[in-house]
PDB file of N, CA and C in Angstrom:
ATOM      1  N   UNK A   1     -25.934  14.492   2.532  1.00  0.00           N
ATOM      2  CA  UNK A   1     -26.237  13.744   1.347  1.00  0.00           C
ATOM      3  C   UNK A   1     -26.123  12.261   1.646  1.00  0.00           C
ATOM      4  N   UNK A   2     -26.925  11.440   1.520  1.00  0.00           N
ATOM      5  CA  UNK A   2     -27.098  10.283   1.662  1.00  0.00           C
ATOM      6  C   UNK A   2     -27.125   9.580   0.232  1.00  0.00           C
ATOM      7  N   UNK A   3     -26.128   8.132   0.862  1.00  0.00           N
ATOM      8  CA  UNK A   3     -25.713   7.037  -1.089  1.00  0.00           C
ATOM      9  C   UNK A   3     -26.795   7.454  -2.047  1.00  0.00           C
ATOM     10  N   UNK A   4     -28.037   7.538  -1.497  1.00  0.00           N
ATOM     11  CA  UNK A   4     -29.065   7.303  -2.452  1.00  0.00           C
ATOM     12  C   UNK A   4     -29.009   8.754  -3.235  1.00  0.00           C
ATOM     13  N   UNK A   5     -28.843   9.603  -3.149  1.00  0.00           N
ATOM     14  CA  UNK A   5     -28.337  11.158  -3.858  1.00  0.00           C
ATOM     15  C   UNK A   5     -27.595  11.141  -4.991  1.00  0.00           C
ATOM     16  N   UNK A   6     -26.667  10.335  -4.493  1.00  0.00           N
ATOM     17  CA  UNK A   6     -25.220  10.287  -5.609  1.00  0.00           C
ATOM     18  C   UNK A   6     -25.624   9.645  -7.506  1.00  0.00           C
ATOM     19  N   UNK A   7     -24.927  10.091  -8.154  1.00  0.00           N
ATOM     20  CA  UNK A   7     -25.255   9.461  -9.158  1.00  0.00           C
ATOM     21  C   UNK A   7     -23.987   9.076  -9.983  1.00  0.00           C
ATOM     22  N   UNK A   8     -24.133   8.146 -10.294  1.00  0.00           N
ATOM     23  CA  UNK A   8     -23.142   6.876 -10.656  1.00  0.00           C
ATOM     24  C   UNK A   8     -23.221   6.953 -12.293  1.00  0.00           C
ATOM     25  N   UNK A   9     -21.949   6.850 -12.151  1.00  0.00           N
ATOM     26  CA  UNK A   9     -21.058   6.512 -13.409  1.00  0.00           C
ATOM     27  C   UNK A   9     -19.986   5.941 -14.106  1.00  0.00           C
ATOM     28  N   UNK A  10     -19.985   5.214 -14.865  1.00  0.00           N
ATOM     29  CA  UNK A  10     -18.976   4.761 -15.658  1.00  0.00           C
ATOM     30  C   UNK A  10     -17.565   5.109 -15.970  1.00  0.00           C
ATOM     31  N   UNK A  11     -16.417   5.226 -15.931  1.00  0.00           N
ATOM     32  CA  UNK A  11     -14.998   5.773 -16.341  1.00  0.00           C
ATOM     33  C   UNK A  11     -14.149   4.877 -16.661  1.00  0.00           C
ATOM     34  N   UNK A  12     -13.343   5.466 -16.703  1.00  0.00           N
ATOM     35  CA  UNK A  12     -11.693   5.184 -16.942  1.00  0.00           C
ATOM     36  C   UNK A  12     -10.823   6.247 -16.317  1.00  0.00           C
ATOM     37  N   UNK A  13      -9.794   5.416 -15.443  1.00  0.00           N
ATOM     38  CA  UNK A  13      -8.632   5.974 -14.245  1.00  0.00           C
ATOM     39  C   UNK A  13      -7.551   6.513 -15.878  1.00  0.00           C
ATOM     40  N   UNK A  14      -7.550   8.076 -15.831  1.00  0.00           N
ATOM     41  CA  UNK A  14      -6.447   8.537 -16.713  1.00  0.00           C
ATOM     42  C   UNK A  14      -5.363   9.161 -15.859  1.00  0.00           C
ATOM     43  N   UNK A  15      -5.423   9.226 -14.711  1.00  0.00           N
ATOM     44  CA  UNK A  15      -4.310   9.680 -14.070  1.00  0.00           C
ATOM     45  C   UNK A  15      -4.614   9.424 -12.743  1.00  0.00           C
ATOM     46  N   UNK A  16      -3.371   8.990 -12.166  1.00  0.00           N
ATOM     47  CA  UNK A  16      -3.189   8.998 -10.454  1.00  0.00           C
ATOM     48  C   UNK A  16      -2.068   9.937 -10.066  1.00  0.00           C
ATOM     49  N   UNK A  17      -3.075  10.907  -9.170  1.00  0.00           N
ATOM     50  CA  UNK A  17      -2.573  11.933  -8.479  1.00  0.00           C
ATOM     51  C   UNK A  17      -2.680  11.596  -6.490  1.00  0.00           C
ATOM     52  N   UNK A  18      -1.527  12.534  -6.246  1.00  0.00           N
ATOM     53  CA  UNK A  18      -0.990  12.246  -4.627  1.00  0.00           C
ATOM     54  C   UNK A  18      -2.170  12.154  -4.086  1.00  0.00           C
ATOM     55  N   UNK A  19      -1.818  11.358  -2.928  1.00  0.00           N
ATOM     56  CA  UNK A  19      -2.779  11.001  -1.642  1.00  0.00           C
ATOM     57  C   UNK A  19      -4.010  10.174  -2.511  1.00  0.00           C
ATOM     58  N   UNK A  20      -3.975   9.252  -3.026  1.00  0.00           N
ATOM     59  CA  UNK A  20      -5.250   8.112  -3.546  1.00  0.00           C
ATOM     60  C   UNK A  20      -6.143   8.745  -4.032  1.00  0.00           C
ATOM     61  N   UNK A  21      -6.072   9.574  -4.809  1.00  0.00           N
ATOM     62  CA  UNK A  21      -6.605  10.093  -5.787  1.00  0.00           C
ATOM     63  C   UNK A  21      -6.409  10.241  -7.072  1.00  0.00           C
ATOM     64  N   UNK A  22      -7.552  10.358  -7.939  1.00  0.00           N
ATOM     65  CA  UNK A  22      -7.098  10.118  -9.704  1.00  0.00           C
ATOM     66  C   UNK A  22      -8.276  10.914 -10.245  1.00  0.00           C
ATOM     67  N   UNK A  23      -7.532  10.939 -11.451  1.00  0.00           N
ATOM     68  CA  UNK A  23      -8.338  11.630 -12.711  1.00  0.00           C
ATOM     69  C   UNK A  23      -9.089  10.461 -13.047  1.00  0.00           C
ATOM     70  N   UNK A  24     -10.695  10.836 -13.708  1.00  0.00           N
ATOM     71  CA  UNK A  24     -11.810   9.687 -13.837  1.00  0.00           C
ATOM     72  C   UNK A  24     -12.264  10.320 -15.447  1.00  0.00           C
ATOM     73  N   UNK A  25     -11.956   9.727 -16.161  1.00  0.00           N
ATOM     74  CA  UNK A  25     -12.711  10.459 -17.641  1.00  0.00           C
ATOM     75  C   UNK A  25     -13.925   9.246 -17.936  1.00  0.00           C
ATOM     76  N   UNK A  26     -15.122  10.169 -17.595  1.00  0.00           N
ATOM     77  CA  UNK A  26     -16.604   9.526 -17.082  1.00  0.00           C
ATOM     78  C   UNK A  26     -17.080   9.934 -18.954  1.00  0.00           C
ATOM     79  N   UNK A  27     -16.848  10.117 -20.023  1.00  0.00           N
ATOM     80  CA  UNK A  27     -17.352  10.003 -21.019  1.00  0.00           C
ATOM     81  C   UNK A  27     -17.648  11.443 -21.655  1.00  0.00           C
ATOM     82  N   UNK A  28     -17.423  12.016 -22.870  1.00  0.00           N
ATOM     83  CA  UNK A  28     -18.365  13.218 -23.669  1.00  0.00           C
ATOM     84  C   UNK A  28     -17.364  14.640 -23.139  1.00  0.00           C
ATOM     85  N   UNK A  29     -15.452  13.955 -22.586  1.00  0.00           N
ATOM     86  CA  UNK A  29     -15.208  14.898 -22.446  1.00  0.00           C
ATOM     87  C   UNK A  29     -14.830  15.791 -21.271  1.00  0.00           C
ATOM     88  N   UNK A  30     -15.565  14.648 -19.976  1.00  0.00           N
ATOM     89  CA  UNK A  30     -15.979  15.307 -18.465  1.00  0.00           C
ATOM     90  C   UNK A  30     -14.851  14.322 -17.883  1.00  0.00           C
ATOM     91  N   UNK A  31     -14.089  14.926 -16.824  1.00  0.00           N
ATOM     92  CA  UNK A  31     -13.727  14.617 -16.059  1.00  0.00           C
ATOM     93  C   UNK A  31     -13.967  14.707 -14.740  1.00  0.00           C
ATOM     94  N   UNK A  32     -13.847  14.055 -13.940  1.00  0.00           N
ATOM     95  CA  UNK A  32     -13.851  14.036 -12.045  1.00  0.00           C
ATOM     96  C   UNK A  32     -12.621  13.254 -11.394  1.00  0.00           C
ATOM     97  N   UNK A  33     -12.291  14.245 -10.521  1.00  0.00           N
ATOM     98  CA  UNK A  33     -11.294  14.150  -9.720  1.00  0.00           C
ATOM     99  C   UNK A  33     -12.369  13.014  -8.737  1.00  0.00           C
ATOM    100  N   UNK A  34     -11.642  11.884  -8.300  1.00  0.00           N
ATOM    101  CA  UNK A  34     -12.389  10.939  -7.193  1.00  0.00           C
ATOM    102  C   UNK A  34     -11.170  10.148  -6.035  1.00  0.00           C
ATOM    103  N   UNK A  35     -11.926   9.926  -4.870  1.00  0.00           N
ATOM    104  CA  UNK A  35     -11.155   9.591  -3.894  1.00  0.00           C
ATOM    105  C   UNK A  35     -11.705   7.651  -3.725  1.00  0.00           C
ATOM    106  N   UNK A  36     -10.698   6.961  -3.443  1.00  0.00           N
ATOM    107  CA  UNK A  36     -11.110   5.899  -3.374  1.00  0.00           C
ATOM    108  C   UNK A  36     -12.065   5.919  -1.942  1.00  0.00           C
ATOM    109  N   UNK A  37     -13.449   4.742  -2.134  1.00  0.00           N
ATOM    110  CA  UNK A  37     -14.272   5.112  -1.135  1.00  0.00           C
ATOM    111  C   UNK A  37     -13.515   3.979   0.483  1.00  0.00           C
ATOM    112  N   UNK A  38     -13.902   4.159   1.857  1.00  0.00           N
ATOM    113  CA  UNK A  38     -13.637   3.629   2.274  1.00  0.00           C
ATOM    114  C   UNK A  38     -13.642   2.008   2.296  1.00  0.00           C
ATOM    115  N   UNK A  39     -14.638   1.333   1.522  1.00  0.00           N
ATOM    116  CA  UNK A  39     -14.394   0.284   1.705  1.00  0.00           C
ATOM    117  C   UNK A  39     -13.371  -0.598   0.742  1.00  0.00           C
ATOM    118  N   UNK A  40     -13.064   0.027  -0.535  1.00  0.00           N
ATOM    119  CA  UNK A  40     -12.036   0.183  -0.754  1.00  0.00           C
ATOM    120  C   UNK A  40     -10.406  -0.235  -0.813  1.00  0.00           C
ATOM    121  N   UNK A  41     -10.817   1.256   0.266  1.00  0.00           N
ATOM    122  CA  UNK A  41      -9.007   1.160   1.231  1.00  0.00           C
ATOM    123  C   UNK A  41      -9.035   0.091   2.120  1.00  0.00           C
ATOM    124  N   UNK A  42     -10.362  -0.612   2.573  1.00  0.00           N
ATOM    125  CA  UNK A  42     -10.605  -1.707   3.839  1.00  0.00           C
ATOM    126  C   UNK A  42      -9.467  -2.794   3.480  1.00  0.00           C
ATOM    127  N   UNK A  43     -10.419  -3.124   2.415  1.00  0.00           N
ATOM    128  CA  UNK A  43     -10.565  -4.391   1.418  1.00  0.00           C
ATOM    129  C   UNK A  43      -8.838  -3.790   0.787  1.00  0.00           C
ATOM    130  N   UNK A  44      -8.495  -2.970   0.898  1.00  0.00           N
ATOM    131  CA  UNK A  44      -7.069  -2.970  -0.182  1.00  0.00           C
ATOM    132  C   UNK A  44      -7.111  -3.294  -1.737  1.00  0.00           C
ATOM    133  N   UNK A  45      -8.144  -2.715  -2.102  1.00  0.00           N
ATOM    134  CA  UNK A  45      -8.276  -2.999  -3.550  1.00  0.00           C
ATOM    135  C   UNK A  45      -7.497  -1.927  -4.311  1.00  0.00           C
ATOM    136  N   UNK A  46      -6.604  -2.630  -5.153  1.00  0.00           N
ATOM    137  CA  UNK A  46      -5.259  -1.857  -6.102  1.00  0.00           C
ATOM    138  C   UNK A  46      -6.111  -0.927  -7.586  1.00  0.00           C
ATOM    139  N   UNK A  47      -6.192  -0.244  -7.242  1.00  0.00           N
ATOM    140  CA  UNK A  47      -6.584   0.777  -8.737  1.00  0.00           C
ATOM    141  C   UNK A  47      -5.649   1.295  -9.437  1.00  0.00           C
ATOM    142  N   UNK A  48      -5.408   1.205 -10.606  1.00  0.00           N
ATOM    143  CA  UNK A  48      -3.827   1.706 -11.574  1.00  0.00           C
ATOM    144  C   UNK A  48      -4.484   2.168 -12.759  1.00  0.00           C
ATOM    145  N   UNK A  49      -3.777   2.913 -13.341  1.00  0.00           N
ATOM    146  CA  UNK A  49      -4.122   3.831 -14.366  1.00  0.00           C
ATOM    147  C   UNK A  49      -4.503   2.622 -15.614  1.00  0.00           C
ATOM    148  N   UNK A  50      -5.484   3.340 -16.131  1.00  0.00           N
ATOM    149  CA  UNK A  50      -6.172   2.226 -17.123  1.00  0.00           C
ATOM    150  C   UNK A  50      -7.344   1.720 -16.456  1.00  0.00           C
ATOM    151  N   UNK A  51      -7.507   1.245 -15.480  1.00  0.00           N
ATOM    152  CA  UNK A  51      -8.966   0.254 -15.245  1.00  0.00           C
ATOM    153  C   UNK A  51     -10.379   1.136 -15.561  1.00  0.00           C
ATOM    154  N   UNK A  52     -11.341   0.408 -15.536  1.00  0.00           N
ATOM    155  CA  UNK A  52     -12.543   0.828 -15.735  1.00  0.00           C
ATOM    156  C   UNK A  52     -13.079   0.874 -14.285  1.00  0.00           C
ATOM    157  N   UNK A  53     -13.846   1.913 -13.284  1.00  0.00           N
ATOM    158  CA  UNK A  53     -14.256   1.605 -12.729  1.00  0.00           C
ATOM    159  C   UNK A  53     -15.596   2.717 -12.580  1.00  0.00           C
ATOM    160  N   UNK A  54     -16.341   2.629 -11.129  1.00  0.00           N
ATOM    161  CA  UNK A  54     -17.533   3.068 -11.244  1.00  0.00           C
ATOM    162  C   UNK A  54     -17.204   4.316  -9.810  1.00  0.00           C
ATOM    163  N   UNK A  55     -17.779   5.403 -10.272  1.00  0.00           N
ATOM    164  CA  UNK A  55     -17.812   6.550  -9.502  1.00  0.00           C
ATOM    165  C   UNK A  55     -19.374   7.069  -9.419  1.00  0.00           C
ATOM    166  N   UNK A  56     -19.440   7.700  -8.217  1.00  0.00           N
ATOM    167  CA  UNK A  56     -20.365   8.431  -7.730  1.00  0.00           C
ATOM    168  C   UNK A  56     -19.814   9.937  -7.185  1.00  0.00           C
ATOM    169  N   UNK A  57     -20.747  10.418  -7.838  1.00  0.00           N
ATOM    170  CA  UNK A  57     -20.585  11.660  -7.901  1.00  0.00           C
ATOM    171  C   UNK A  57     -21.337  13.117  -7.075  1.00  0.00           C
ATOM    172  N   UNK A  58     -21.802  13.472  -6.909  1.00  0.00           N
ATOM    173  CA  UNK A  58     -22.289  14.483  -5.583  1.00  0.00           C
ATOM    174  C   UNK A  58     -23.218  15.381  -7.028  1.00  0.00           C
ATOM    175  N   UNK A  59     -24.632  15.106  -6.694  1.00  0.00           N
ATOM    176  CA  UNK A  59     -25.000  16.217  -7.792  1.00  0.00           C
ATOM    177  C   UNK A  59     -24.893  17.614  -7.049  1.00  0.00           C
ATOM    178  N   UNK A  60     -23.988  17.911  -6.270  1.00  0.00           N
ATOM    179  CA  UNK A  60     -23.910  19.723  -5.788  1.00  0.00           C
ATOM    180  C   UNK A  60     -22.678  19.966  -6.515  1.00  0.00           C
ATOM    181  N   UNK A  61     -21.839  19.041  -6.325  1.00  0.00           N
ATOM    182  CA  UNK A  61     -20.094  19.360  -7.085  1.00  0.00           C
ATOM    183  C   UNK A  61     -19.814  17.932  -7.781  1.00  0.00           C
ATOM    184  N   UNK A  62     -20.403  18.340  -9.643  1.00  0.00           N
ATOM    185  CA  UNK A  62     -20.153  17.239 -10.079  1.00  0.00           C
ATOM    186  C   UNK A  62     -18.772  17.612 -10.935  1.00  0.00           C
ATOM    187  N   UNK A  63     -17.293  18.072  -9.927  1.00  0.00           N
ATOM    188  CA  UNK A  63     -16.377  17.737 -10.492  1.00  0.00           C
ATOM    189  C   UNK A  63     -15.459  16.573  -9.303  1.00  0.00           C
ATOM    190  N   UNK A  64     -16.823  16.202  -8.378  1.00  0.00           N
ATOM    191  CA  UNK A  64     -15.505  15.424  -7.449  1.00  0.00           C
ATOM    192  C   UNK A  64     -16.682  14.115  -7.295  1.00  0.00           C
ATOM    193  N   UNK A  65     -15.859  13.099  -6.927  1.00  0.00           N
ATOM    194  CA  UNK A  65     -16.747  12.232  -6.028  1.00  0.00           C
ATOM    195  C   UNK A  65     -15.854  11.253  -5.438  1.00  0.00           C
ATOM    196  N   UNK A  66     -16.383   9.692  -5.545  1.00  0.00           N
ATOM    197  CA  UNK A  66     -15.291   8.621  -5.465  1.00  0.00           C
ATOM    198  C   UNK A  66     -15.848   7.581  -6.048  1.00  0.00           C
ATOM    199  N   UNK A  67     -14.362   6.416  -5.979  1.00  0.00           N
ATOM    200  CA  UNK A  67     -14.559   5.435  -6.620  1.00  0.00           C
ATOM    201  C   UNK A  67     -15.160   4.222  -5.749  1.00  0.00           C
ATOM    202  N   UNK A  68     -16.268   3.799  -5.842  1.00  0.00           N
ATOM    203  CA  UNK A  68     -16.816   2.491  -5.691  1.00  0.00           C
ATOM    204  C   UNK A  68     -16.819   1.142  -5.978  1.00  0.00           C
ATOM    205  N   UNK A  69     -16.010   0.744  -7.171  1.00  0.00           N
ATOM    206  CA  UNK A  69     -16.297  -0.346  -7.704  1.00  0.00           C
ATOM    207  C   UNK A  69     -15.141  -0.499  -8.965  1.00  0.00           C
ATOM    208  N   UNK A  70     -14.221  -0.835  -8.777  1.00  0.00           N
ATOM    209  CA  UNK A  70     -13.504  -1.548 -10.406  1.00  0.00           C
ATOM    210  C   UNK A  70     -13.624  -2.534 -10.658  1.00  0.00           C
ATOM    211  N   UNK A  71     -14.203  -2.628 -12.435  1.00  0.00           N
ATOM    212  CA  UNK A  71     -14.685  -3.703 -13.279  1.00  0.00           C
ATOM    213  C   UNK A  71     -13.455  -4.336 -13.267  1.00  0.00           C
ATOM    214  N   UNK A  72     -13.690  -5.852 -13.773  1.00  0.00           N
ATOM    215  CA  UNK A  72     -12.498  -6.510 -14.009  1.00  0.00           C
ATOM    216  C   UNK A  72     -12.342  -6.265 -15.860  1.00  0.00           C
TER     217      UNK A  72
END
């Protein structure tokens, strides 16, 4: 699967679970479990429960993906 596959969405971080991972409530009810993406962890960007950020999601298993991008 290549970036261009994925499809992107909107959330809010409702829970951080072990190993850099969190609960993503993407709207209408749906949740996804997401892993922060590598660039990310590069860059050391801090994600905490509450922010808004942007996930991509795998249309084969749309209960996982990762996080790409937190809004300020």
């Amino acid at each position: 699967m290549g970036s261009d596959d994925a499809i992107e969405f909107d959330g809010v971080i409702k829970e951080v679970l072990s190993g850099g991972t969190f609960k993503v409530d993407v709207g209408e009810g749906h949740t996804v479990i997401a892993k922060l993406s590598g660039r990310m962890r590069r860059h050391r960007i801090r994600v905490v429960l509450g922010d808004r950020v942007k996930v991509e999601v795998s249309p084969y298993d749309p209960t996982r993906g990762r996080v790409t991008y937190r809004q300020r």
